[in-house]
Each structure stands twice: as C-alpha cells, then as structure tokens.
C-alpha atoms as a PDB file:
ATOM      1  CA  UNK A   1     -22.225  36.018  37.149  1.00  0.00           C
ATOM      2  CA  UNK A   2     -23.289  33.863  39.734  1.00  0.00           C
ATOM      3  CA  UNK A   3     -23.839  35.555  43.381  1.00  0.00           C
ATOM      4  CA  UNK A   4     -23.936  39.497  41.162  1.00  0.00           C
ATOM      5  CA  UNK A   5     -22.517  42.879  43.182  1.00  0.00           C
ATOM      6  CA  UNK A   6     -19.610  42.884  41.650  1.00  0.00           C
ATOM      7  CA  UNK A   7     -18.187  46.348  40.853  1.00  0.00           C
ATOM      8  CA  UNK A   8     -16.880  45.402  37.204  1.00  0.00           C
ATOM      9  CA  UNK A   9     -20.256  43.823  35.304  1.00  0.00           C
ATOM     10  CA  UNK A  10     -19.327  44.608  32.151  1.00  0.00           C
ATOM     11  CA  UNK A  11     -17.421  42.224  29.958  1.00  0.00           C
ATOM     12  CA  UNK A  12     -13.610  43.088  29.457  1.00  0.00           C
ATOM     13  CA  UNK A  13     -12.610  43.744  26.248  1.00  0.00           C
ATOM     14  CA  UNK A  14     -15.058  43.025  22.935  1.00  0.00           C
ATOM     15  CA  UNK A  15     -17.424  46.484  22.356  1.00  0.00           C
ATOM     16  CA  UNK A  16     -16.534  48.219  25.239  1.00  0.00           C
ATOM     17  CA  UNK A  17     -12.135  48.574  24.569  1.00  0.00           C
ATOM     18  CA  UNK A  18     -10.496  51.503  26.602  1.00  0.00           C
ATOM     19  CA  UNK A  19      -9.076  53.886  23.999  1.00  0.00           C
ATOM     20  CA  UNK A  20      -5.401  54.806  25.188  1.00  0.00           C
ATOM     21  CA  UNK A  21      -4.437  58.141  26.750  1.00  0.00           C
ATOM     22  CA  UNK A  22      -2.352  59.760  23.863  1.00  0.00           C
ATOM     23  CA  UNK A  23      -5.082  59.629  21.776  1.00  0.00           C
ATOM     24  CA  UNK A  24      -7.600  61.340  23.984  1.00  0.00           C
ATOM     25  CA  UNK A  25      -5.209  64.183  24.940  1.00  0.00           C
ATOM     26  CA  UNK A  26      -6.216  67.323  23.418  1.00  0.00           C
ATOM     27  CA  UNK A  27      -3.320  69.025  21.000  1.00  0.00           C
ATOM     28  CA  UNK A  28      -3.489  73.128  19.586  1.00  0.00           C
ATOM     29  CA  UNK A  29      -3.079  71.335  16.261  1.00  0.00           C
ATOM     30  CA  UNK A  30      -6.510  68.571  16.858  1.00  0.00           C
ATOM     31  CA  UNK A  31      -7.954  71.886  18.072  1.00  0.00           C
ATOM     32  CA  UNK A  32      -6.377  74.240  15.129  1.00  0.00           C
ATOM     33  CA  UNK A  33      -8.255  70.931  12.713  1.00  0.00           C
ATOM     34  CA  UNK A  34     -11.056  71.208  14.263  1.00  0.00           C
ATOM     35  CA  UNK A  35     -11.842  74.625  13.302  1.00  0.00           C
ATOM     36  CA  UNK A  36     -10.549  74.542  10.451  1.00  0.00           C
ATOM     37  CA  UNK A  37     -12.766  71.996   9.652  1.00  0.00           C
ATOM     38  CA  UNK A  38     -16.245  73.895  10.819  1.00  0.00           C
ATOM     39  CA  UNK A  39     -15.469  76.878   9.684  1.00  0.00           C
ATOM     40  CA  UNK A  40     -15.025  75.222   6.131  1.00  0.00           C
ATOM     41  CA  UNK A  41     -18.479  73.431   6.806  1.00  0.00           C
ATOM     42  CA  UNK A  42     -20.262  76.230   7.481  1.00  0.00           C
ATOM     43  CA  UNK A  43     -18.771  78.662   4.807  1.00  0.00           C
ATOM     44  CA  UNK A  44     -19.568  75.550   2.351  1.00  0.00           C
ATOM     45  CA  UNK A  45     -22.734  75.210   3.472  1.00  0.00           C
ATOM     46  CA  UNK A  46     -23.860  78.619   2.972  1.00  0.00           C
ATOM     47  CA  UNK A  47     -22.886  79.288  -0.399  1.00  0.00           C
ATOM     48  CA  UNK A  48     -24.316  76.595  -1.591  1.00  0.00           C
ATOM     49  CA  UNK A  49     -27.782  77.692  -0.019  1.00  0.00           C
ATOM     50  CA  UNK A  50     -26.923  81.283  -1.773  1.00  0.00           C
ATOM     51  CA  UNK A  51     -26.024  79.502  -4.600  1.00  0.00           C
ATOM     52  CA  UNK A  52     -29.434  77.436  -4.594  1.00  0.00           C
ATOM     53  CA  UNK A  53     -31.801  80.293  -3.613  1.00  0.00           C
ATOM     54  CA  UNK A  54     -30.462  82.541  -6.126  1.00  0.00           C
ATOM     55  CA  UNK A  55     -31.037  80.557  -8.948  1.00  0.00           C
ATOM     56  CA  UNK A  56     -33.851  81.391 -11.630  1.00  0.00           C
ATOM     57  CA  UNK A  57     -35.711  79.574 -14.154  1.00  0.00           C
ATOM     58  CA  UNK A  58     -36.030  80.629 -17.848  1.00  0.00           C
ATOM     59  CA  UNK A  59     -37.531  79.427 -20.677  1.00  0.00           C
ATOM     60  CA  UNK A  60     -37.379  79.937 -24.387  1.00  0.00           C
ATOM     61  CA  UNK A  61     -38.943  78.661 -27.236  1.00  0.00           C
ATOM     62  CA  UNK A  62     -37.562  79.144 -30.507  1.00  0.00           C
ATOM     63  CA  UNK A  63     -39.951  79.228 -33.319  1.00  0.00           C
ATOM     64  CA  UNK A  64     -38.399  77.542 -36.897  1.00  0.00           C
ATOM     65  CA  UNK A  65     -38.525  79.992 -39.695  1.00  0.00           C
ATOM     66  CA  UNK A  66     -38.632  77.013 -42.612  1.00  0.00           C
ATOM     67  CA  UNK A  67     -42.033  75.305 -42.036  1.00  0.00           C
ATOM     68  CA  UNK A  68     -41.478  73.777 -45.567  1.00  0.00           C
ATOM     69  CA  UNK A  69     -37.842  72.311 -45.260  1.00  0.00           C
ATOM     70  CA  UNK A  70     -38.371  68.618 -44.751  1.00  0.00           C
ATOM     71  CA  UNK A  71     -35.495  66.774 -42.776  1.00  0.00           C
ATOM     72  CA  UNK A  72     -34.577  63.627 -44.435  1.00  0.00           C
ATOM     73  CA  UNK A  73     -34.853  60.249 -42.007  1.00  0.00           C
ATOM     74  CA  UNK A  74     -33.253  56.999 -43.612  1.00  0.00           C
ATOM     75  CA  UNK A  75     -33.876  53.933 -41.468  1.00  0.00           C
ATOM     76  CA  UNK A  76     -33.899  49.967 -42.333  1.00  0.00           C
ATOM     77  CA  UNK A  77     -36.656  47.662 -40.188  1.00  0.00           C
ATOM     78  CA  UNK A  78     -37.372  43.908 -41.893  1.00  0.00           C
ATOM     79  CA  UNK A  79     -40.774  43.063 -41.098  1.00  0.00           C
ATOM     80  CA  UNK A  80     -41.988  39.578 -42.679  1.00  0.00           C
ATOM     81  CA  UNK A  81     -45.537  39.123 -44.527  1.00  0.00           C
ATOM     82  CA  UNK A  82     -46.494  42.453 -44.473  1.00  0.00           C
ATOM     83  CA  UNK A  83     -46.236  44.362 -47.900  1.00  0.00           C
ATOM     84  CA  UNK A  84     -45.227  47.457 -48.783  1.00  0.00           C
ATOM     85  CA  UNK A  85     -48.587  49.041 -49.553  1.00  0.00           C
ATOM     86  CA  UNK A  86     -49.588  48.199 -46.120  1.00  0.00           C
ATOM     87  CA  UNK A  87     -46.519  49.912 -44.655  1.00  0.00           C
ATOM     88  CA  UNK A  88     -46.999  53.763 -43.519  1.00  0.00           C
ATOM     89  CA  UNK A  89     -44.929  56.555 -41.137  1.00  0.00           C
ATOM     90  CA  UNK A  90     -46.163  58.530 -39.083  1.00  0.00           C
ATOM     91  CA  UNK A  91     -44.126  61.273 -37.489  1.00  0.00           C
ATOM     92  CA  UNK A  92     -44.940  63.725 -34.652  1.00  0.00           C
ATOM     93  CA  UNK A  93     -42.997  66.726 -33.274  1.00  0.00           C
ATOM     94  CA  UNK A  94     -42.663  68.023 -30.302  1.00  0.00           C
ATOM     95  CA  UNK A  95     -45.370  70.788 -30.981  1.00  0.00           C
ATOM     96  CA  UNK A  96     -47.740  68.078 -31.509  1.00  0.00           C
ATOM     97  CA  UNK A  97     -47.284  68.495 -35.370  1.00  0.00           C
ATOM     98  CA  UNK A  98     -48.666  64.996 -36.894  1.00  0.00           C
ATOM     99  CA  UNK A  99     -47.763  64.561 -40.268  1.00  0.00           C
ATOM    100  CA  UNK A 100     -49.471  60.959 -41.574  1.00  0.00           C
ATOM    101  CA  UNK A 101     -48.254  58.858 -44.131  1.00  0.00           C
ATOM    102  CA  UNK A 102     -45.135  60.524 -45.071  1.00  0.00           C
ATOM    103  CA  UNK A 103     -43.764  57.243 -47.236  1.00  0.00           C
ATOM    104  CA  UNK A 104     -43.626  56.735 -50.564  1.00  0.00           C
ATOM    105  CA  UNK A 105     -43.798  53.045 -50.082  1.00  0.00           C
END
C-alpha cells in the first residue's frame, strides 16, 4: 500500500475469513459436548495408564519330556552339480541343541 496508515492492513478475505456469528455463539448443548467430551478423555486416559502400570511380565519355559522322539521334516530344494554325498542338514533348536548331519543322503 502506497502512502501506509491505513486502519485495515490486512488483506480481505484469503487466510484471515471472519467466521459468522451463529457459529461462535455459545449453546448448553456445545457446552453439554464439551464435557462430555473431557470427561471421556480423561476417564480414558487413566485407565489406560492403570491398565499399563499394572501389567506384569511372566515367563515360562516348558521342558519336553521325549528327548528321543524325532519330528519328521520333509522338504524338496534342486541344487545342480552338487551330489548327494556332499549334501548334509544341520538343524538347531531353540536351546541351542545342534544336531549335525541328520540325512541319510
């Protein structure tokens, strides 16, 4: 604005729009909402930090009574060149039991 001082230096209309009188006007049911809605915040918000502070951790291990059952594993791979008596499997467990060579070839 050439010359400034004038009283309105903000652009009309684009960001700044004037939001219209009925829906500024404060209603018993926008206030009735409106704690409604806290209230439902808060209670929500607190049981879940009950619910997340009273929370425990357990842990169990079960030990397998049948050390000698074997569990049978069929699978199917195609590897070319490499012959059978160079062909071995190896399985671990999750105890860190390592059982070599468990093929027949």
């Amino acid at each position: 604005m050439a010359g400034g001082g004038g009283s309105n230096s903000r652009p009309s209309g684009g960001m700044y729009k004037r939001v219209p009188k009925d829906l500024t006007e404060a209603t018993m049911l926008g206030a009735l909402m409106s704690v409604l809605c806290i209230t439902t915040v808060i209670i929500l918000f607190f049981s879940e930090t009950y619910a997340f502070l009273r929370t425990s951790v357990s842990t169990t291990l079960d030990v397998d009574e049948t050390p000698d059952q074997q569990i049978r594993l069929n699978f199917n791979i195609t590897v070319h060149n490499l012959r059978c008596a160079y062909a071995s499997v190896d399985v671990w467990d999750a105890l860190g039991t390592n059982r070599q060579n468990v093929t027949s070839n």
